[in-house]
C-alpha atoms as a PDB file:
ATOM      1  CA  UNK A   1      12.107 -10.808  -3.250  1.00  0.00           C
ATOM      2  CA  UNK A   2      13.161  -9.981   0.572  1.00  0.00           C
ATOM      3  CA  UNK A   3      14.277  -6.867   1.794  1.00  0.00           C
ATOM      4  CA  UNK A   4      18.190  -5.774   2.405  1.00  0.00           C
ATOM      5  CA  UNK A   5      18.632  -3.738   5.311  1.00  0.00           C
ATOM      6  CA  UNK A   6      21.621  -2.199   7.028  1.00  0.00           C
ATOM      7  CA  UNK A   7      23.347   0.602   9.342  1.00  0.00           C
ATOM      8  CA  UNK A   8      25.525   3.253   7.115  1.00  0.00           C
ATOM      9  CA  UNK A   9      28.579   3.329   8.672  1.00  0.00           C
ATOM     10  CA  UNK A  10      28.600   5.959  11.493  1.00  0.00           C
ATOM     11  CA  UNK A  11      32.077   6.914  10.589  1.00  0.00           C
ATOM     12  CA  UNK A  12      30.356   8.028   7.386  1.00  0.00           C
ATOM     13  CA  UNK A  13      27.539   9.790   8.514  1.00  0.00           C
ATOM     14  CA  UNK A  14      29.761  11.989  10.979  1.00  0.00           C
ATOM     15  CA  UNK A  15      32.199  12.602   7.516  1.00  0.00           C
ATOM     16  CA  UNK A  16      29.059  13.929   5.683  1.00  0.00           C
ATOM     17  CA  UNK A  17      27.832  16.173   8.873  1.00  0.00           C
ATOM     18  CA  UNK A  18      31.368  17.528   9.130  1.00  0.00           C
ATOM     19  CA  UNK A  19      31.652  18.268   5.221  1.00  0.00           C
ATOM     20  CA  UNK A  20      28.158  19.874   5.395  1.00  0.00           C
ATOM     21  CA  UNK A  21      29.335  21.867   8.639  1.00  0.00           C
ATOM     22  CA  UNK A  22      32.263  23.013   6.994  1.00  0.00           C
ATOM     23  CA  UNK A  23      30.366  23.811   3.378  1.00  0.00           C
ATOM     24  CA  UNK A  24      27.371  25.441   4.832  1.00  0.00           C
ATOM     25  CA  UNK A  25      28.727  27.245   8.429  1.00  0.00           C
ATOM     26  CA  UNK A  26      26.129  30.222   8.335  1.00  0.00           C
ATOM     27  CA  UNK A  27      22.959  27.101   9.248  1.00  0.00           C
ATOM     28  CA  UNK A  28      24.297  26.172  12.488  1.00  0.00           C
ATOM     29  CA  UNK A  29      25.427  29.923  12.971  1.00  0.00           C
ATOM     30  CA  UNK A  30      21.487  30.862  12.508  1.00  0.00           C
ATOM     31  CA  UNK A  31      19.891  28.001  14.872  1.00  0.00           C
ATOM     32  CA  UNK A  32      22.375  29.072  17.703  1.00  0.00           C
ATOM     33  CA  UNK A  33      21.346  33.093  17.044  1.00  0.00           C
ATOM     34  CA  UNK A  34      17.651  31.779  17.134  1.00  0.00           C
ATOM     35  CA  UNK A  35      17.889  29.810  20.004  1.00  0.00           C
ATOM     36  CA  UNK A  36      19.703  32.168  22.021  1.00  0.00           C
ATOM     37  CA  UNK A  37      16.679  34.993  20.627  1.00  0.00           C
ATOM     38  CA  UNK A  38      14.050  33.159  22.614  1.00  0.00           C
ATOM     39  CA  UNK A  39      16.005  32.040  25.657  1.00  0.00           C
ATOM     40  CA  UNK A  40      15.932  35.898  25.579  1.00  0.00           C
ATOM     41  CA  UNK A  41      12.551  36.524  24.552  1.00  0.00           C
ATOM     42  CA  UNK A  42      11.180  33.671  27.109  1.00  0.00           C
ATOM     43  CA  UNK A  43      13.204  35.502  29.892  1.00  0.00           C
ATOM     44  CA  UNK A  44      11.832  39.093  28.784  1.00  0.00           C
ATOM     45  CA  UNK A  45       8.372  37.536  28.848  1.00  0.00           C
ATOM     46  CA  UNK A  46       8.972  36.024  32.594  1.00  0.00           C
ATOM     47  CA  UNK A  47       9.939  39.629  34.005  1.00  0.00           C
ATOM     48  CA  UNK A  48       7.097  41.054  32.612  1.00  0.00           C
ATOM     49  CA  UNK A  49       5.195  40.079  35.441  1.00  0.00           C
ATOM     50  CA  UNK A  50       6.582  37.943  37.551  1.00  0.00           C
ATOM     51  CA  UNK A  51       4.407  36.508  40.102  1.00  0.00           C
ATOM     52  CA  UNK A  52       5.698  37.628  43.916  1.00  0.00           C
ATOM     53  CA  UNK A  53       7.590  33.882  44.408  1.00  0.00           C
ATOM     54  CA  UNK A  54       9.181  34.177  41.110  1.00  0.00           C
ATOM     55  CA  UNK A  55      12.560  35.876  40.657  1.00  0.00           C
ATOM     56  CA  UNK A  56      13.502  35.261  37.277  1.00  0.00           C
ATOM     57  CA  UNK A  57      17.705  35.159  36.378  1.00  0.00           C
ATOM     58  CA  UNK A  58      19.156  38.310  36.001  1.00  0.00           C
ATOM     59  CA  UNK A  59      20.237  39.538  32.215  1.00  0.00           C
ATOM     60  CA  UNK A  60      23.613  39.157  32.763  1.00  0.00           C
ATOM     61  CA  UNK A  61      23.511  35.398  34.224  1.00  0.00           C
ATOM     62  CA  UNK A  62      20.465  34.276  31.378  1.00  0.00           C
ATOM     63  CA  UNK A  63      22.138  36.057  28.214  1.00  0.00           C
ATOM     64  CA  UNK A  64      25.639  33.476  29.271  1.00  0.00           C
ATOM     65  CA  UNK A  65      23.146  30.677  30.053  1.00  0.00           C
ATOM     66  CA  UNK A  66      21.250  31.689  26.835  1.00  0.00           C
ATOM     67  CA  UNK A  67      24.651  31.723  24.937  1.00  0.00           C
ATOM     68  CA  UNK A  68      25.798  28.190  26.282  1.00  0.00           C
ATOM     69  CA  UNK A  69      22.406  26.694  25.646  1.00  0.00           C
ATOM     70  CA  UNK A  70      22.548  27.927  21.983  1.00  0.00           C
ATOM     71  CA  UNK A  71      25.572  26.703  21.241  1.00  0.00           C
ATOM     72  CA  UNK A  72      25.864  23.348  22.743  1.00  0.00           C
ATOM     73  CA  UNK A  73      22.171  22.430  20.677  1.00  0.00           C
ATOM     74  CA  UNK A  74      23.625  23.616  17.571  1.00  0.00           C
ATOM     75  CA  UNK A  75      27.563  22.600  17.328  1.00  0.00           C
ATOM     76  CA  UNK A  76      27.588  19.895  20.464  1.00  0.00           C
ATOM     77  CA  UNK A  77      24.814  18.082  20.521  1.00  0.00           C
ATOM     78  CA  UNK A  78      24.611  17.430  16.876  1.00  0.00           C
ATOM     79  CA  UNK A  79      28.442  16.273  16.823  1.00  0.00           C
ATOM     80  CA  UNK A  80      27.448  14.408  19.890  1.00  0.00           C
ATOM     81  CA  UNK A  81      25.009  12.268  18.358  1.00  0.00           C
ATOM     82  CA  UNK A  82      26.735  11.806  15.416  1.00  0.00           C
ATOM     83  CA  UNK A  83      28.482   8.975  16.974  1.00  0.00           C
ATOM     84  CA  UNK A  84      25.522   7.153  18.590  1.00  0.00           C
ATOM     85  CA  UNK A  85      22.432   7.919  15.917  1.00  0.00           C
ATOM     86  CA  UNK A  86      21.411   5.587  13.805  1.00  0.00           C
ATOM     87  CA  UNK A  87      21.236   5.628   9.886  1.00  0.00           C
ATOM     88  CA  UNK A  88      19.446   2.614   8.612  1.00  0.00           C
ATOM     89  CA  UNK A  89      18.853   1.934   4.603  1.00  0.00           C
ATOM     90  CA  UNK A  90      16.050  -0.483   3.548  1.00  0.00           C
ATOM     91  CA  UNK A  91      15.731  -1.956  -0.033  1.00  0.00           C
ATOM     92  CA  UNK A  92      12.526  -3.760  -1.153  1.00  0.00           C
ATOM     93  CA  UNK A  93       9.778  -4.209  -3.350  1.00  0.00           C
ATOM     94  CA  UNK A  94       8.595  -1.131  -2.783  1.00  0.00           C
ATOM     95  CA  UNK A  95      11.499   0.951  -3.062  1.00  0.00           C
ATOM     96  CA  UNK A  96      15.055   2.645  -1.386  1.00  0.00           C
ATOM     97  CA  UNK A  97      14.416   3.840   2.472  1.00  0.00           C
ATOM     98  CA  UNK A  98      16.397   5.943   4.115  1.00  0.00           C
ATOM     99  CA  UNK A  99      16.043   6.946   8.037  1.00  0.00           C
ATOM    100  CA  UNK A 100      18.282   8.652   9.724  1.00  0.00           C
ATOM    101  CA  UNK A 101      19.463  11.246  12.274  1.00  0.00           C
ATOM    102  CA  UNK A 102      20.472  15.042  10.636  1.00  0.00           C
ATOM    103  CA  UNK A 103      21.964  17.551  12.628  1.00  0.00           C
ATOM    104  CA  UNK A 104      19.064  18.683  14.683  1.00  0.00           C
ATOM    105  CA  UNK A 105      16.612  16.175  13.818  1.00  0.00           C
ATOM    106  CA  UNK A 106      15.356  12.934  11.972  1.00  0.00           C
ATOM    107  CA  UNK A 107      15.291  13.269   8.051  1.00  0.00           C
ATOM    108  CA  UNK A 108      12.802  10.130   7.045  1.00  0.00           C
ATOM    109  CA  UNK A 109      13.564   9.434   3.041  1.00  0.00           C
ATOM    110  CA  UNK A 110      11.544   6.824   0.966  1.00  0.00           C
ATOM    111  CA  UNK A 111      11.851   6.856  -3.041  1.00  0.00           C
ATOM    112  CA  UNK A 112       9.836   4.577  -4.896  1.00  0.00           C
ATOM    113  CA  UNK A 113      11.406   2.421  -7.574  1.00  0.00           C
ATOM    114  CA  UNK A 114       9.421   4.600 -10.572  1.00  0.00           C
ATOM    115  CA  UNK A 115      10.956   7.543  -9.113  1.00  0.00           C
ATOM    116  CA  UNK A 116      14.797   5.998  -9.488  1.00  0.00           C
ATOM    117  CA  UNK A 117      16.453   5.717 -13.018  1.00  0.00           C
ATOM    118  CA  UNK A 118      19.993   4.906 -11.873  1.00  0.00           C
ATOM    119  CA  UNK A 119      21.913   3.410  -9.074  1.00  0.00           C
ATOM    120  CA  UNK A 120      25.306   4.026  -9.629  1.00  0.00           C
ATOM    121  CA  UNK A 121      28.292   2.438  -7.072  1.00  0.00           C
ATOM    122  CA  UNK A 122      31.336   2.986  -6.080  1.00  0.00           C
ATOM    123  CA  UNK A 123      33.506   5.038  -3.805  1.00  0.00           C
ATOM    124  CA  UNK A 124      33.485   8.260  -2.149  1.00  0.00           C
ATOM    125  CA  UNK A 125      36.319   9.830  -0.244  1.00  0.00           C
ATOM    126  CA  UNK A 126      35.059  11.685   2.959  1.00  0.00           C
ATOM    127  CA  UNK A 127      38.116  12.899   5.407  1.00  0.00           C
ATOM    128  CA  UNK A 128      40.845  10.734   5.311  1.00  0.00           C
ATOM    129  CA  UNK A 129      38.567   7.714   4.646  1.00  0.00           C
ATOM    130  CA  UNK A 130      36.543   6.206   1.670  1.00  0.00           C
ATOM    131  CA  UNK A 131      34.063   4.354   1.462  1.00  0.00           C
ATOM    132  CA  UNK A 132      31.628   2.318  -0.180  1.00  0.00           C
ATOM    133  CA  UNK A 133      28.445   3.950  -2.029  1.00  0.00           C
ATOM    134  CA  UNK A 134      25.416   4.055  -3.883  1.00  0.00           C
ATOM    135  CA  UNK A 135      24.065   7.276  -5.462  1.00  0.00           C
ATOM    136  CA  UNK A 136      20.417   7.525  -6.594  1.00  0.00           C
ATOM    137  CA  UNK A 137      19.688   9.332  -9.417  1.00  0.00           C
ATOM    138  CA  UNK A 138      15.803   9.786 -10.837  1.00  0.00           C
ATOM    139  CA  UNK A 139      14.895   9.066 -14.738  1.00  0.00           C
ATOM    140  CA  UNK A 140      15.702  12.757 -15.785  1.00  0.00           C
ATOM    141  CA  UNK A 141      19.876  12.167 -14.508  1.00  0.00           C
ATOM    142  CA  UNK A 142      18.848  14.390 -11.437  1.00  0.00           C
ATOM    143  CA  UNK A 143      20.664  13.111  -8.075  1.00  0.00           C
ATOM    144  CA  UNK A 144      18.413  12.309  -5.374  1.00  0.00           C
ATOM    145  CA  UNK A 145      21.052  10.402  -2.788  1.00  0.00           C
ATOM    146  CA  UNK A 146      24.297   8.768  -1.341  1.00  0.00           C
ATOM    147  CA  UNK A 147      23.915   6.086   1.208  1.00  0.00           C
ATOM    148  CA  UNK A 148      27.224   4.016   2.414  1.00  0.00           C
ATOM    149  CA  UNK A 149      27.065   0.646   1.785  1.00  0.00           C
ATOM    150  CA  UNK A 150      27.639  -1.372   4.750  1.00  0.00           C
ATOM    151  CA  UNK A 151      30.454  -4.371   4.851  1.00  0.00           C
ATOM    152  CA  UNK A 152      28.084  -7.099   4.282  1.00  0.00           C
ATOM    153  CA  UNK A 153      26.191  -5.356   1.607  1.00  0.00           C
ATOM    154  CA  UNK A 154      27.524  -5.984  -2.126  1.00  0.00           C
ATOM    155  CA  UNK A 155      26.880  -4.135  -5.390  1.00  0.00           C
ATOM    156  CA  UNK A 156      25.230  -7.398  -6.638  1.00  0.00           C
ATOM    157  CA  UNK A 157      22.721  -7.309  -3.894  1.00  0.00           C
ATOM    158  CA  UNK A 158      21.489  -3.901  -5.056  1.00  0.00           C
ATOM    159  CA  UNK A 159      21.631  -4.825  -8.828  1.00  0.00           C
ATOM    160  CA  UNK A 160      19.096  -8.096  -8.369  1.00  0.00           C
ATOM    161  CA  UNK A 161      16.723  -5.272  -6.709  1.00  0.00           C
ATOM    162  CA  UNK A 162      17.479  -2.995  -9.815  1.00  0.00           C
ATOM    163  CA  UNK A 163      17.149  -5.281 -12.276  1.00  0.00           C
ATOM    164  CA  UNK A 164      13.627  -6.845 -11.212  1.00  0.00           C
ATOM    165  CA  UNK A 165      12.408  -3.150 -11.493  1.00  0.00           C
ATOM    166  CA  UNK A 166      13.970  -2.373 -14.650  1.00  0.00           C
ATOM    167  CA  UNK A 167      16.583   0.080 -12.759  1.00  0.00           C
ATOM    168  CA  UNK A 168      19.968   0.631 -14.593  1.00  0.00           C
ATOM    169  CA  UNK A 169      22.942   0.008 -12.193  1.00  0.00           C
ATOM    170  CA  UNK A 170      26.434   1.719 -12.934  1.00  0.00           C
ATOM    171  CA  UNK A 171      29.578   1.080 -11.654  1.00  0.00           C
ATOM    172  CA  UNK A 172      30.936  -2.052  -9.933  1.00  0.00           C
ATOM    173  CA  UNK A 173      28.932  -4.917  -9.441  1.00  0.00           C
ATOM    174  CA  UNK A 174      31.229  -7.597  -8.020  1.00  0.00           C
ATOM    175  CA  UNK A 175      29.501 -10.698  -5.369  1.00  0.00           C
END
């Protein structure tokens, strides 16, 4: 058997970074507090002894740049490249991939098919949109994943994967 690969749906990927924004606030909160800490601590450490060319930005001036910095790295540029990074899926032999772009950085998935007990399809409602899923769950029942189905990607597709490695599939299996 080939491999099935596709793009999850951006639209989805920017629905699941807003839900975990709005579910988990206080992680972006932290990454702007630390980044704006060592813009701080890096200027501190310049005017300890600044070499007779170097006139490093007063407080005033770096704790604003320090605050702009901060922010746009943890709230803009993650919203940013939510409409421009790439999620990509891979089914195979080997098992379910998963590579994709996470708030602040790449998040690089792989689970094996003797890891996976269950794919289960079917719909998930995100915003004012739903859309198409599969949700990995190990032998024990535990939950391991959702990935969006893209359009040309069917149920059936996934169950011929699950069914050559003795996977059970749940939900809608439709051509």
């Amino acid at each position: 058997m080939s491999q099935k690969l596709w793009h999850e749906p951006k639209a989805y990927r920017r629905a699941v970074y807003y839900a975990n924004e709005r579910a988990r606030p206080a992680d972006s909160a932290r990454f702007a507090a630390g980044a704006f800490a060592i813009m701080l601590g890096l200027r501190f450490i310049a005017g300890l002894r600044p070499s007779p060319d170097a006139h490093p930005l007063a407080w005033g001036p770096m704790a604003g740049l320090a605050a702009g910095v901060a922010l746009f790295a943890a709230y803009g540029l993650p919203a940013i490249l939510s409409f421009v990074a790439p999620s990509i899926v891979i089914v195979s032999d080997k098992g379910i991939n998963n590579n994709r772009f996470f708030g602040v950085g790449w998040r690089i998935q792989f689970w094996d098919w003797n890891r996976i007990g269950l794919l289960a399809t079917g719909t998930e409602a995100l915003g004012d949109r739903t859309y198409r899923v599969v949700s990995l769950f190990d032998c024990d029942g535990a939950f391991l994943a959702t990935l969006a189905l893209a359009g040309d990607i069917t149920p059936g597709d996934l169950a011929r994967f699950a069914a050559a490695h003795g996977v059970e599939v749940e939900g809608e299996q439709e051509e």
